[in-house]
C-alpha atoms as a PDB file:
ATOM      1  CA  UNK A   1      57.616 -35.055  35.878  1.00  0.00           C
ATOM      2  CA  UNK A   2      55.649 -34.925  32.884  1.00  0.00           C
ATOM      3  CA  UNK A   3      54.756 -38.283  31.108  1.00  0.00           C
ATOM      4  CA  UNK A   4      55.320 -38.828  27.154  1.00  0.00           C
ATOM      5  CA  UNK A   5      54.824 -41.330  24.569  1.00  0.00           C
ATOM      6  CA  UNK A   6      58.961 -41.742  24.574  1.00  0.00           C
ATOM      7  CA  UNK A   7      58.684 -42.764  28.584  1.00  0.00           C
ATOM      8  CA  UNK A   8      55.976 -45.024  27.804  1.00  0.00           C
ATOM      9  CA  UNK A   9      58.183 -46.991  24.766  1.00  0.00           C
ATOM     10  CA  UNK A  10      60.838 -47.288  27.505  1.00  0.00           C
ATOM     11  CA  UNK A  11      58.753 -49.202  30.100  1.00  0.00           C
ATOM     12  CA  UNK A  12      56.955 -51.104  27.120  1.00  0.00           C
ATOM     13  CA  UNK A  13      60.864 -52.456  25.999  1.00  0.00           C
ATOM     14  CA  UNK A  14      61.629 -53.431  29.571  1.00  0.00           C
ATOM     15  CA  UNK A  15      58.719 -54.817  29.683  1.00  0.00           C
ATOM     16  CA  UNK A  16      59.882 -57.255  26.736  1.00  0.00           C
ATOM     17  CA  UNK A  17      63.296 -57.522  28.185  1.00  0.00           C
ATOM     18  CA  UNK A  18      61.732 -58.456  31.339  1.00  0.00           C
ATOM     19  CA  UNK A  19      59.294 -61.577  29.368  1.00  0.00           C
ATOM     20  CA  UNK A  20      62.799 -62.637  27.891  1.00  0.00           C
ATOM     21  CA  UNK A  21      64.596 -62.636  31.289  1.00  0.00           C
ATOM     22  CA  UNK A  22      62.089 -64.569  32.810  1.00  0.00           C
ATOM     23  CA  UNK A  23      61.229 -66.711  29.883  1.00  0.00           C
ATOM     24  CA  UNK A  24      65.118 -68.036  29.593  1.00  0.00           C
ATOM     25  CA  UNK A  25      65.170 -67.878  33.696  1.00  0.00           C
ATOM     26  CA  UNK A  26      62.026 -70.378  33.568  1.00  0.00           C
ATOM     27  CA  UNK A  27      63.974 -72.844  30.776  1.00  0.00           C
ATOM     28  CA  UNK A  28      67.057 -72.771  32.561  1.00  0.00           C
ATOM     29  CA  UNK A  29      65.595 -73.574  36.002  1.00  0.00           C
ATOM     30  CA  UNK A  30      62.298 -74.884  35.492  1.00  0.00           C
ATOM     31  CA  UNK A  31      60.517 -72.429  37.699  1.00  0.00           C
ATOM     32  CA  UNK A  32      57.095 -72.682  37.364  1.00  0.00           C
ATOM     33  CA  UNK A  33      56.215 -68.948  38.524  1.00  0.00           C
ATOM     34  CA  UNK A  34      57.287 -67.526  34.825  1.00  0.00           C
ATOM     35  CA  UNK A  35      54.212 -64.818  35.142  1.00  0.00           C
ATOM     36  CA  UNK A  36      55.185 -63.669  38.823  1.00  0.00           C
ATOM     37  CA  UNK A  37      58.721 -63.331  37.962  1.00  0.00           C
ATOM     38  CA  UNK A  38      57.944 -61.596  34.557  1.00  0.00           C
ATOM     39  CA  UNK A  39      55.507 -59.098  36.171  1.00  0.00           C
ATOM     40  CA  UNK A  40      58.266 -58.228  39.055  1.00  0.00           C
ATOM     41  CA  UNK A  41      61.141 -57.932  36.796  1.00  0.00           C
ATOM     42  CA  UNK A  42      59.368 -55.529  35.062  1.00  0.00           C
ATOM     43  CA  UNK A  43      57.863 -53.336  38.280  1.00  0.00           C
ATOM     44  CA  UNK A  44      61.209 -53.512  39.117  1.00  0.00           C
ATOM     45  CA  UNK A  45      62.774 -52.281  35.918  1.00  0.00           C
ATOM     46  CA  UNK A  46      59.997 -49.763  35.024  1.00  0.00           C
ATOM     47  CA  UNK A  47      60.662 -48.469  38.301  1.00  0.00           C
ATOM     48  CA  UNK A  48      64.315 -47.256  38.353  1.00  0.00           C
ATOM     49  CA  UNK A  49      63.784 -45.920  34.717  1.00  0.00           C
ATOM     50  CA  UNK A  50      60.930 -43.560  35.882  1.00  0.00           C
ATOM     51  CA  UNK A  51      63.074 -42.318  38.898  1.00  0.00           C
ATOM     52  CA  UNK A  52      65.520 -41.845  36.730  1.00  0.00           C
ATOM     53  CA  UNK A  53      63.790 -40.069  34.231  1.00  0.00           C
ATOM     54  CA  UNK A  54      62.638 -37.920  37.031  1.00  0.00           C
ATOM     55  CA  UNK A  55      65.787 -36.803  38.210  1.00  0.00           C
ATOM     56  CA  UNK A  56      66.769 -35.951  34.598  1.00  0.00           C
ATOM     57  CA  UNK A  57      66.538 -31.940  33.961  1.00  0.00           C
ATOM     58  CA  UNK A  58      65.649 -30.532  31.168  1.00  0.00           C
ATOM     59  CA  UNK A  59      68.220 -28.324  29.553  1.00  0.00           C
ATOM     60  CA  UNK A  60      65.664 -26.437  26.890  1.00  0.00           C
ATOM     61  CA  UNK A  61      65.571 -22.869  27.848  1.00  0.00           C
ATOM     62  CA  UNK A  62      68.263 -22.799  30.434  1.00  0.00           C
ATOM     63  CA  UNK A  63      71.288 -20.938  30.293  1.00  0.00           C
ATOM     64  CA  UNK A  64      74.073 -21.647  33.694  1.00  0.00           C
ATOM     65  CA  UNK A  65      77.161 -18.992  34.324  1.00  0.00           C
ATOM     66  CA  UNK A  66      80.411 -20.610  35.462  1.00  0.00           C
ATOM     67  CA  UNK A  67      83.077 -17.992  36.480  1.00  0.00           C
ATOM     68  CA  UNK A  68      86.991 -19.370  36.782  1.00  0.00           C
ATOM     69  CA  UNK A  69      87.022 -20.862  33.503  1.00  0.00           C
ATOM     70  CA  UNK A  70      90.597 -20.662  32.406  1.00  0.00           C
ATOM     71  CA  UNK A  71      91.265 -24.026  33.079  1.00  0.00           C
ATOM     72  CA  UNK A  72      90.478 -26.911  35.299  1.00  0.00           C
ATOM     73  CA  UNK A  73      87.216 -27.721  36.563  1.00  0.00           C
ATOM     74  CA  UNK A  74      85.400 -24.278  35.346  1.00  0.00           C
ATOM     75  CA  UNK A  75      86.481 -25.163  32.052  1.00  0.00           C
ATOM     76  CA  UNK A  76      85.603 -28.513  32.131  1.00  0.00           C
ATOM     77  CA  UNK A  77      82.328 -27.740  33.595  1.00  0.00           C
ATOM     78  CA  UNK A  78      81.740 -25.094  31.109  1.00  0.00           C
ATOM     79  CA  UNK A  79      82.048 -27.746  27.521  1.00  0.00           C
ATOM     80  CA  UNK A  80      80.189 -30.621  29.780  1.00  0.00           C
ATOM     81  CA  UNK A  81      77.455 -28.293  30.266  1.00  0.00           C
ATOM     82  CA  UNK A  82      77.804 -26.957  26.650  1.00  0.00           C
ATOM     83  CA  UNK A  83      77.847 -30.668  25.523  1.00  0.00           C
ATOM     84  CA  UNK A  84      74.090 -31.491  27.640  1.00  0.00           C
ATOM     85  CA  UNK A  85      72.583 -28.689  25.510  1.00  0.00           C
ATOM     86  CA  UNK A  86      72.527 -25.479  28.168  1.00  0.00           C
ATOM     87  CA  UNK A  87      73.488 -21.869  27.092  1.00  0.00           C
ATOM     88  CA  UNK A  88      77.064 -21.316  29.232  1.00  0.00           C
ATOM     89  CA  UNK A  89      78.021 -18.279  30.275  1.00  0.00           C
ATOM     90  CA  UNK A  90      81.709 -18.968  31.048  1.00  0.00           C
ATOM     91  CA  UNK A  91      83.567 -15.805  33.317  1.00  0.00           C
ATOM     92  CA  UNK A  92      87.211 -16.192  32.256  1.00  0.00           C
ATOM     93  CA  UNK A  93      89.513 -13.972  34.362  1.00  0.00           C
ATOM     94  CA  UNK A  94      92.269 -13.454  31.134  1.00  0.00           C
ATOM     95  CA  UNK A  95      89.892 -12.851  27.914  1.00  0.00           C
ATOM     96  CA  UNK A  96      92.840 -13.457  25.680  1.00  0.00           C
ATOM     97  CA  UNK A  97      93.736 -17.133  28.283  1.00  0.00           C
ATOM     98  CA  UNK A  98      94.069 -20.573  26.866  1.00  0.00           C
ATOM     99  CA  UNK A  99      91.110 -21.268  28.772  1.00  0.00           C
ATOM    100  CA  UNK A 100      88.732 -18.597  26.687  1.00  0.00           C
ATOM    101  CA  UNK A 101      90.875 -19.613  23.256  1.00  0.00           C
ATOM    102  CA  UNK A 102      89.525 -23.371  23.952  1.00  0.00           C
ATOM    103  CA  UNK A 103      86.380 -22.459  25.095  1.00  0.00           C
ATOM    104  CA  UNK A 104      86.160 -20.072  21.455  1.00  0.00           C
ATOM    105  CA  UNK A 105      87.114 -23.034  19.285  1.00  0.00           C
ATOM    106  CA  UNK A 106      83.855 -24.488  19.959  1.00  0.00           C
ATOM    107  CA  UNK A 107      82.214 -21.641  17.683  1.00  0.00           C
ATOM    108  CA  UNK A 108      78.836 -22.266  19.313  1.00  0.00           C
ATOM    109  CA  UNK A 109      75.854 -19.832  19.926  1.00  0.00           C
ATOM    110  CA  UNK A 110      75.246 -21.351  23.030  1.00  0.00           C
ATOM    111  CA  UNK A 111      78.746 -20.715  24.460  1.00  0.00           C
ATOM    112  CA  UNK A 112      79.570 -17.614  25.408  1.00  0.00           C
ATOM    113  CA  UNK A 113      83.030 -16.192  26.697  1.00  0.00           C
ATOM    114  CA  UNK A 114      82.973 -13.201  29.309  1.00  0.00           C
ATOM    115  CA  UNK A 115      85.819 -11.621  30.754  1.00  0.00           C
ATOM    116  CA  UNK A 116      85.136 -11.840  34.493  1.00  0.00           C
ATOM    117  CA  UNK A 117      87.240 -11.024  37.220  1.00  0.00           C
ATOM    118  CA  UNK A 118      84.958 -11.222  40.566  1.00  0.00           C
ATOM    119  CA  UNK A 119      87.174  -8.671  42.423  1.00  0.00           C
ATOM    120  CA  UNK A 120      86.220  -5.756  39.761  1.00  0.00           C
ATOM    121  CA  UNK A 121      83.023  -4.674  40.105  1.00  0.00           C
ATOM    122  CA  UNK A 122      82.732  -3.064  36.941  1.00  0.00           C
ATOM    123  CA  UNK A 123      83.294  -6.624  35.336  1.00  0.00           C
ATOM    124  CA  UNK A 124      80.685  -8.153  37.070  1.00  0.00           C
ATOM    125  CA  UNK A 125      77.906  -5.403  35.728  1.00  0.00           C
ATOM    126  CA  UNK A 126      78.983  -5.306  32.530  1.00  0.00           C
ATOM    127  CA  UNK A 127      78.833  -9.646  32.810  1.00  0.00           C
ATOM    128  CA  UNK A 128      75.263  -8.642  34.132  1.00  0.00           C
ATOM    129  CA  UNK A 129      74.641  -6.534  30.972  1.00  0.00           C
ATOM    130  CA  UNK A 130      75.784  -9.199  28.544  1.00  0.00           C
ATOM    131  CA  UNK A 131      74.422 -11.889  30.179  1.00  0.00           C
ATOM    132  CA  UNK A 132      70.738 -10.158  30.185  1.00  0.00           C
ATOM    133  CA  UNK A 133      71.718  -9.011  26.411  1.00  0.00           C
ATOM    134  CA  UNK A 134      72.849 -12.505  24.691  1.00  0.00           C
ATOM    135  CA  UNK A 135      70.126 -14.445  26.784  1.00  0.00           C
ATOM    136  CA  UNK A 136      67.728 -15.349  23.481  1.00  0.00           C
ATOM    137  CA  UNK A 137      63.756 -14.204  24.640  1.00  0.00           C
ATOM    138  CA  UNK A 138      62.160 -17.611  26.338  1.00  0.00           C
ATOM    139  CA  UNK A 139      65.417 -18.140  27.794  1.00  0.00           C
ATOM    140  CA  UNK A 140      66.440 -17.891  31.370  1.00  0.00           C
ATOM    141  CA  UNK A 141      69.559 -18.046  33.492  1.00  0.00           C
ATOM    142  CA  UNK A 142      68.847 -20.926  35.894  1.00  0.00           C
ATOM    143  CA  UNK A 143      72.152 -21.504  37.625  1.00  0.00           C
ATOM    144  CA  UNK A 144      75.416 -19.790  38.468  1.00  0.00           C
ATOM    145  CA  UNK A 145      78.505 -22.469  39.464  1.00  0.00           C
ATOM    146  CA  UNK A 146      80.632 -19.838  41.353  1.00  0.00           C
ATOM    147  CA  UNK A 147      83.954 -21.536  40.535  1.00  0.00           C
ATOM    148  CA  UNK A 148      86.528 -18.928  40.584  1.00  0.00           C
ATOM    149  CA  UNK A 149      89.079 -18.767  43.340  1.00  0.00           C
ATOM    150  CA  UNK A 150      92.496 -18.649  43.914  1.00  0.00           C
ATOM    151  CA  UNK A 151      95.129 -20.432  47.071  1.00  0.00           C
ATOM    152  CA  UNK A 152      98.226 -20.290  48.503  1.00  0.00           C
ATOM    153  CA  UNK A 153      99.684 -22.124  51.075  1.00  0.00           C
ATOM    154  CA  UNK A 154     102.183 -21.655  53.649  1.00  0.00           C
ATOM    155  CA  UNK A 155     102.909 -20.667  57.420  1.00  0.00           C
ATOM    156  CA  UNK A 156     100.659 -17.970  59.138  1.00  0.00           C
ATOM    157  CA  UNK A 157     103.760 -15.814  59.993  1.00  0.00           C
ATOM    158  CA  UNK A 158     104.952 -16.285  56.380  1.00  0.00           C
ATOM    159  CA  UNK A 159     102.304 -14.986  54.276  1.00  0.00           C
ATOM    160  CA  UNK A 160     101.683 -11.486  53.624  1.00  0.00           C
ATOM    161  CA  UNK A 161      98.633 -10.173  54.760  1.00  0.00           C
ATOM    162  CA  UNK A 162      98.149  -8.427  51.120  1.00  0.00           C
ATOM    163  CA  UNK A 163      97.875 -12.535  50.032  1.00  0.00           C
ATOM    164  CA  UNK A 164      95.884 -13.017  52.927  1.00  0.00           C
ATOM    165  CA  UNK A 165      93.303 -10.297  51.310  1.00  0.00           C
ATOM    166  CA  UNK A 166      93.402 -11.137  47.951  1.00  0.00           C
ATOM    167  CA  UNK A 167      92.242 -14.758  48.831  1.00  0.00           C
ATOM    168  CA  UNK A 168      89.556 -13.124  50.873  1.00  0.00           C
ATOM    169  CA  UNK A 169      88.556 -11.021  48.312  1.00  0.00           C
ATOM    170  CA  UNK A 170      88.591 -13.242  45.606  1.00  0.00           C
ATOM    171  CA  UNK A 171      87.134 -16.395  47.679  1.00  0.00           C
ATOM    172  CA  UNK A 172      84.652 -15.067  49.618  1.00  0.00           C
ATOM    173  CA  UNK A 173      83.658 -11.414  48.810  1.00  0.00           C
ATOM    174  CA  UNK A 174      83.557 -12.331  45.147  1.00  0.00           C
ATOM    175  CA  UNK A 175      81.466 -15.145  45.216  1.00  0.00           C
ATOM    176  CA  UNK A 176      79.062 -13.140  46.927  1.00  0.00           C
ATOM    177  CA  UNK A 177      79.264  -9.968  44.724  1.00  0.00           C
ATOM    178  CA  UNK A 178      78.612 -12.431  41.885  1.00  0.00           C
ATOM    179  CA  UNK A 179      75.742 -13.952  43.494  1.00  0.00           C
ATOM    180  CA  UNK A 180      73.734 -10.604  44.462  1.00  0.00           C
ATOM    181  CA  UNK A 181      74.671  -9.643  40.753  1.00  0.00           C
ATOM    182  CA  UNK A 182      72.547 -12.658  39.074  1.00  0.00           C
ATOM    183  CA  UNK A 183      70.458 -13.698  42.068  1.00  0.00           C
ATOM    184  CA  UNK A 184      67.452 -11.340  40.821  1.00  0.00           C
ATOM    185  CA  UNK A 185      68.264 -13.414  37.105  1.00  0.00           C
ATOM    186  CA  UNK A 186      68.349 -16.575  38.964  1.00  0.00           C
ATOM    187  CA  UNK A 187      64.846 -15.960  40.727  1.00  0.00           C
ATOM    188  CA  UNK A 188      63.183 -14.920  38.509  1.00  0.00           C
ATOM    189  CA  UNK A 189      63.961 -18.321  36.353  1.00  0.00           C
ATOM    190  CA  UNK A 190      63.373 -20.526  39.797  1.00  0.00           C
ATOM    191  CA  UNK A 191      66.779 -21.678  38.650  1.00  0.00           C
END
């Protein structure tokens, strides 16, 4: 974690939140140890800001792929991680879907819509293709939320085995076929 002058102005103003905590602690109960109690409110203050601060990460640069974003959580995800300043790639399975029309009425440059269907491997290149094309230079893709899937539920002896495969395939093979796609991406950013 790097150390700046805007870190230091936070621990300076819990510092003086800390003097006026102990200052009004030592008029209301007449404790005479107004210095020790200063000093550790403020330890303990400064403290939990710079491990917070720490755990913070820094969204300059970074660009994160989502795939299922047609509604729920992968759309969700997508704006949050729009909204805390990352590039989003978001994979959306129908590129005309209400999930891609919402995700286009943000008219951003950092919020891209794909169509991505992790089953078709020609989908997933050509996501490879744009994501490597629209990724500004300095820029890196550090993360890939592989959100996309699909259930059903019911009795063993009552679901087709063609439902069966397209969970599989959709589930499990595509999350991987994604990953292999951007892992060299991902590496390469230490993402």
């Amino acid at each position: 974690m790097l150390w700046t002058m805007d870190k230091t102005v936070v621990v300076l103003r819990w510092g003086m939140v800390s003097a006026a905590a102990s200052a009004v602690l030592n008029a209301v109960a007449g404790c005479c140890c107004c210095w020790g109690l200063f000093l550790s409110l403020w330890a303990l203050s400064s403290t939990a800001y710079a491990i917070s601060a720490a755990l913070q990460v820094p969204t300059e640069g970074r660009a994160v792929l989502v795939t299922g974003c047609d509604s729920g959580f992968g759309l969700a995800l997508a704006l949050h991680l729009h909204k805390l300043g990352l590039r989003v790639f978001a994979g959306c399975l129908q590129d005309d879907g209400e999930g891609a029309k919402e995700l286009r009425k943000e008219r951003s440059e950092r919020l891209h819509v794909l169509q991505l269907d992790v089953t078709s491997e020609k989908q997933v290149s050509r996501a490879v293709k744009e994501v490597k094309k629209l990724l500004p230079e300095g820029e890196v893709l550090w993360g890939l939320v592989n959100n996309a899937g699909w259930a059903t539920y019911g009795e063993v002896e009552w679901v087709p085995l063609d439902t069966v495969r397209r969970i599989v395939d959709i589930n499990t093979v595509g999350v991987l076929a994604v990953t292999k796609a951007f892992l060299p991406l991902i590496r390469r950013a230490k993402g």
